[in-house]
Protein backbone atom coordinates (compact mmCIF):
# COMPACT_ATOMS: atom_id res chain seq x y z
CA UNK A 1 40.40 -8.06 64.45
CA UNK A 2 39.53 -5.05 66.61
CA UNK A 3 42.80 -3.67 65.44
CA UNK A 4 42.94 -4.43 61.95
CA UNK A 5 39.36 -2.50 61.88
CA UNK A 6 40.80 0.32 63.93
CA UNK A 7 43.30 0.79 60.86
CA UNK A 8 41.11 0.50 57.89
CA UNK A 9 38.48 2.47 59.45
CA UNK A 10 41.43 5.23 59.82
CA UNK A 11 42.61 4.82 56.73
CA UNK A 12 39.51 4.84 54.82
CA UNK A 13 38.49 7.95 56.75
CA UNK A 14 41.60 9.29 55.41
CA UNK A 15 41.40 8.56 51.80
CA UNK A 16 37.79 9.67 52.31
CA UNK A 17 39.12 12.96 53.92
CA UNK A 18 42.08 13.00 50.76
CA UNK A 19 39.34 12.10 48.38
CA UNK A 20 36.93 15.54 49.75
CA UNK A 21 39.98 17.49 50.07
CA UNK A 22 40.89 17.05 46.37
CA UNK A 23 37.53 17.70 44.99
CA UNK A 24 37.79 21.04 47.01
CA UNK A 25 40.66 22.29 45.80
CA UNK A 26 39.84 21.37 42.25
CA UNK A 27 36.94 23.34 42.43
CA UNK A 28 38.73 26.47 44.21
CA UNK A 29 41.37 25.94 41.34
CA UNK A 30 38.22 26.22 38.60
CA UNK A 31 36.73 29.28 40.44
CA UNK A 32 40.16 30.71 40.76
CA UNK A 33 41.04 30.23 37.29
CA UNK A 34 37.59 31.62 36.15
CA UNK A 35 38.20 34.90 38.70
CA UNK A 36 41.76 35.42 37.06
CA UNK A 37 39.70 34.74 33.70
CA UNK A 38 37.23 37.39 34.78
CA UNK A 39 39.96 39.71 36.09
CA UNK A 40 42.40 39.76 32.96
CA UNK A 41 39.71 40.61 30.72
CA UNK A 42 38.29 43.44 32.93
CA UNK A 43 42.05 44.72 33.05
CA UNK A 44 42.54 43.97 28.97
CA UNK A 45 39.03 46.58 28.77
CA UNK A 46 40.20 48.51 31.04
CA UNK A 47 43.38 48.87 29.16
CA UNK A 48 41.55 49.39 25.81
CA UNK A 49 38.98 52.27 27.41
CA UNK A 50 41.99 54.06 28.35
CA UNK A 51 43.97 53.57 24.63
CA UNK A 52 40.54 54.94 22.69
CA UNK A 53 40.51 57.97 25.60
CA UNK A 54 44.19 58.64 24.81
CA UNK A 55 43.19 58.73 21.19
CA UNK A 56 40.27 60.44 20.86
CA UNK A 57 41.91 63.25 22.79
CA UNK A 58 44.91 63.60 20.41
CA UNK A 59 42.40 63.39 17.78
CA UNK A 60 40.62 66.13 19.21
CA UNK A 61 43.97 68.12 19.69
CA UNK A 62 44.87 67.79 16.25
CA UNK A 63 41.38 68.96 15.17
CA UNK A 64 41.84 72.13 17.03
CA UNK A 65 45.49 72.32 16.10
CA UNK A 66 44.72 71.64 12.65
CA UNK A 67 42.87 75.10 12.39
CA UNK A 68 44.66 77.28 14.17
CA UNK A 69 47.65 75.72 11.61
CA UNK A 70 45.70 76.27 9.06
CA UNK A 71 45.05 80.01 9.59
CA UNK A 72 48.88 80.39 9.65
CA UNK A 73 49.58 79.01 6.71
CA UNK A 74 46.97 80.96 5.02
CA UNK A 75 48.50 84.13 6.20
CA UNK A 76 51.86 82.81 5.45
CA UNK A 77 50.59 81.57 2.08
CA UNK A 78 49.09 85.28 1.34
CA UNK A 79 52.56 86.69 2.18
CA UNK A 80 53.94 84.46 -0.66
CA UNK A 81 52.11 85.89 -3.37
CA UNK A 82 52.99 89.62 -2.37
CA UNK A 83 56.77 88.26 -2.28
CA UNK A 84 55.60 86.59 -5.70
CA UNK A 85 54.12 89.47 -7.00
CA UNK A 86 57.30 91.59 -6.55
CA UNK A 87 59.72 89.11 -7.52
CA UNK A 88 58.30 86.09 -9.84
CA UNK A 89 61.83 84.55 -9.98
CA UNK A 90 62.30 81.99 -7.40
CA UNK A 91 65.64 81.72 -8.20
CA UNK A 92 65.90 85.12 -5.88
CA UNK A 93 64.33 83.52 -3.40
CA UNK A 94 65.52 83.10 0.27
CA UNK A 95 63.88 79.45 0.92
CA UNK A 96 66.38 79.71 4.38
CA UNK A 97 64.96 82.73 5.52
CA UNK A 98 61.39 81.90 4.69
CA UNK A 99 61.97 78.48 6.38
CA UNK A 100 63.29 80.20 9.55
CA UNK A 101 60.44 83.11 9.93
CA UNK A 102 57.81 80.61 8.84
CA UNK A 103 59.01 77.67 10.97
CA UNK A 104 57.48 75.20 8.11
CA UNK A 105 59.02 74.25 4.77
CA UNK A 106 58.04 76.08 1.60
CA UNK A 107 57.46 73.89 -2.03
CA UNK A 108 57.17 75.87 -5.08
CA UNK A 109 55.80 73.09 -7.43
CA UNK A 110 55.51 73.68 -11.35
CA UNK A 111 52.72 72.81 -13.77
CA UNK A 112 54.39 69.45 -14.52
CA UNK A 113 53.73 69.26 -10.94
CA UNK A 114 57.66 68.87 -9.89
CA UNK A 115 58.86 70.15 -6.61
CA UNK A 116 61.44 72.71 -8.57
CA UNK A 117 62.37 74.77 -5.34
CA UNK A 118 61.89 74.37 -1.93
CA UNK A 119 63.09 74.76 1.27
CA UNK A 120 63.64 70.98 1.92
CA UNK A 121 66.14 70.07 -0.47
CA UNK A 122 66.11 66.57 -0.84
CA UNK A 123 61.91 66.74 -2.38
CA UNK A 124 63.44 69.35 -5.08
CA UNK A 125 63.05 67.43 -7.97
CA UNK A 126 60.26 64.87 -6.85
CA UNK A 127 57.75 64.74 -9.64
CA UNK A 128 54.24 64.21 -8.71
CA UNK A 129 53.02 62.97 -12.32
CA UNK A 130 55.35 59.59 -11.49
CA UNK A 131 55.22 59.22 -8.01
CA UNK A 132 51.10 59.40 -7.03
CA UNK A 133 49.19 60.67 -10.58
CA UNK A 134 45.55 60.66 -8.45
CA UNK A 135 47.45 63.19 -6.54
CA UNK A 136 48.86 65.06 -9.35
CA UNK A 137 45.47 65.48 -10.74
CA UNK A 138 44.56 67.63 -7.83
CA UNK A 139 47.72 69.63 -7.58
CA UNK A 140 46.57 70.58 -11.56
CA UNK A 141 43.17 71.36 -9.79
CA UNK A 142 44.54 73.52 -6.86
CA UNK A 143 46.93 75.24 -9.41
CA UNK A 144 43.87 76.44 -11.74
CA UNK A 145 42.14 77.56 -8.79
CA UNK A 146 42.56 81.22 -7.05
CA UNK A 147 41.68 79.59 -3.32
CA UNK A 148 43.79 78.35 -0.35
CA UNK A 149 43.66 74.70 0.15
CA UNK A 150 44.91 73.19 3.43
CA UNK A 151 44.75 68.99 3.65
CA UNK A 152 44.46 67.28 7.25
CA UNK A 153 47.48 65.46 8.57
CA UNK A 154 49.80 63.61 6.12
CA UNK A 155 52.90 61.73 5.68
CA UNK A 156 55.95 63.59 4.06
CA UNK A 157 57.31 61.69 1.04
CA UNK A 158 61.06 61.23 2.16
CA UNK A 159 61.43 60.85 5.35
CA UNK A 160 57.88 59.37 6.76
CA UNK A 161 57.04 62.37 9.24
CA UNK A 162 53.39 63.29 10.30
CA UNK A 163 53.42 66.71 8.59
CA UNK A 164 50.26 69.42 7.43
CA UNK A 165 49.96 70.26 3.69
CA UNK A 166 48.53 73.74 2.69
CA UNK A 167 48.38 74.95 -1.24
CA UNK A 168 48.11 78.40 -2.75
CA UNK A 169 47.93 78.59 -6.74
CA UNK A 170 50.56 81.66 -8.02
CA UNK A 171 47.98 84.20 -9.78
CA UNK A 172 49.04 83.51 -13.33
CA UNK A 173 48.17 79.18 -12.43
CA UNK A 174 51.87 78.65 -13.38
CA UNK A 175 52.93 77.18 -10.03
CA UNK A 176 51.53 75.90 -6.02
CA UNK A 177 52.82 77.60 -3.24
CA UNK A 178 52.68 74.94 -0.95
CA UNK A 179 53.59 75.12 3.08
């Protein structure tokens, strides 16, 4: 009998030990699981800090570029209406040339508020009035004006690219000079 209790008292010492060893690791597997918890989400707000950083400093570029744009295509805009003053016709119009020494695309748009020339061919013909009428309303606006409007960042109508808008109203409010 002193052997048979020799081997249970082993073997219950070793389910005991088993037993304590398995309650262990499922509690290190808990607190590990909670650390990796803990550590993902730091990374996932780490992550995000650094997205809204990257952000607000392109926004902040585009503010300042948006400006310093802006002054250019005022001057640009003001050279329009001298060419436009000496030659009304925009038939006799380089829109090539312009394109090239301005680096930006020129619209002349009408009082039915139709791209009708431009340096961008494929928007010659696009017609405001059917396409976006809110916005038609204040090309009309712009075009009774005398002042130099500029709009923030935009999407181009064909082809989807991030472009800048600026407006200049021809002197006799028949047509938009727009950049």
């Amino acid at each position: 009998m002193n052997k048979y209790f020799r081997i249970q008292l082993t073997l219950i010492l070793i389910a005991f030990s088993l037993a304590v060893s398995l309650v262990i690791a499922f509690f290190d597997y808990g607190k590990l699981k909670e650390r990796v918890r803990i550590g993902h989400d730091i990374e996932v707000k780490l992550v995000e800090d650094k997205i809204i950083d990257s952000l607000t400093t392109i926004d902040n570029v585009y503010s300042f570029l948006d400006y310093q744009i802006a002054d250019e295509m005022k001057e640009y805009s003001m050279e329009m209406l001298s060419l436009y003053e000496k030659e009304p016709d925009f038939t006799r119009w380089d829109f090539r040339e312009l394109k090239k020494r301005y680096d930006m695309d020129i619209y002349v748009i009408d009082v039915n508020n139709e791209v009708i020339h431009s340096s961008f061919e494929p928007d010659i013909g696009l017609n405001f009035n059917e396409c976006c009428p809110g916005f038609a309303r204040l090309l009309s606006e712009r075009r009774a004006g005398d002042a130099f409007y500029h709009d923030g960042l935009d999407l181009q109508q064909h082809n989807g690219e991030i472009k800048k808008f600026s407006y200049m109203p021809t002197p006799d409010h028949q047509n938009l000079l727009e950049l």
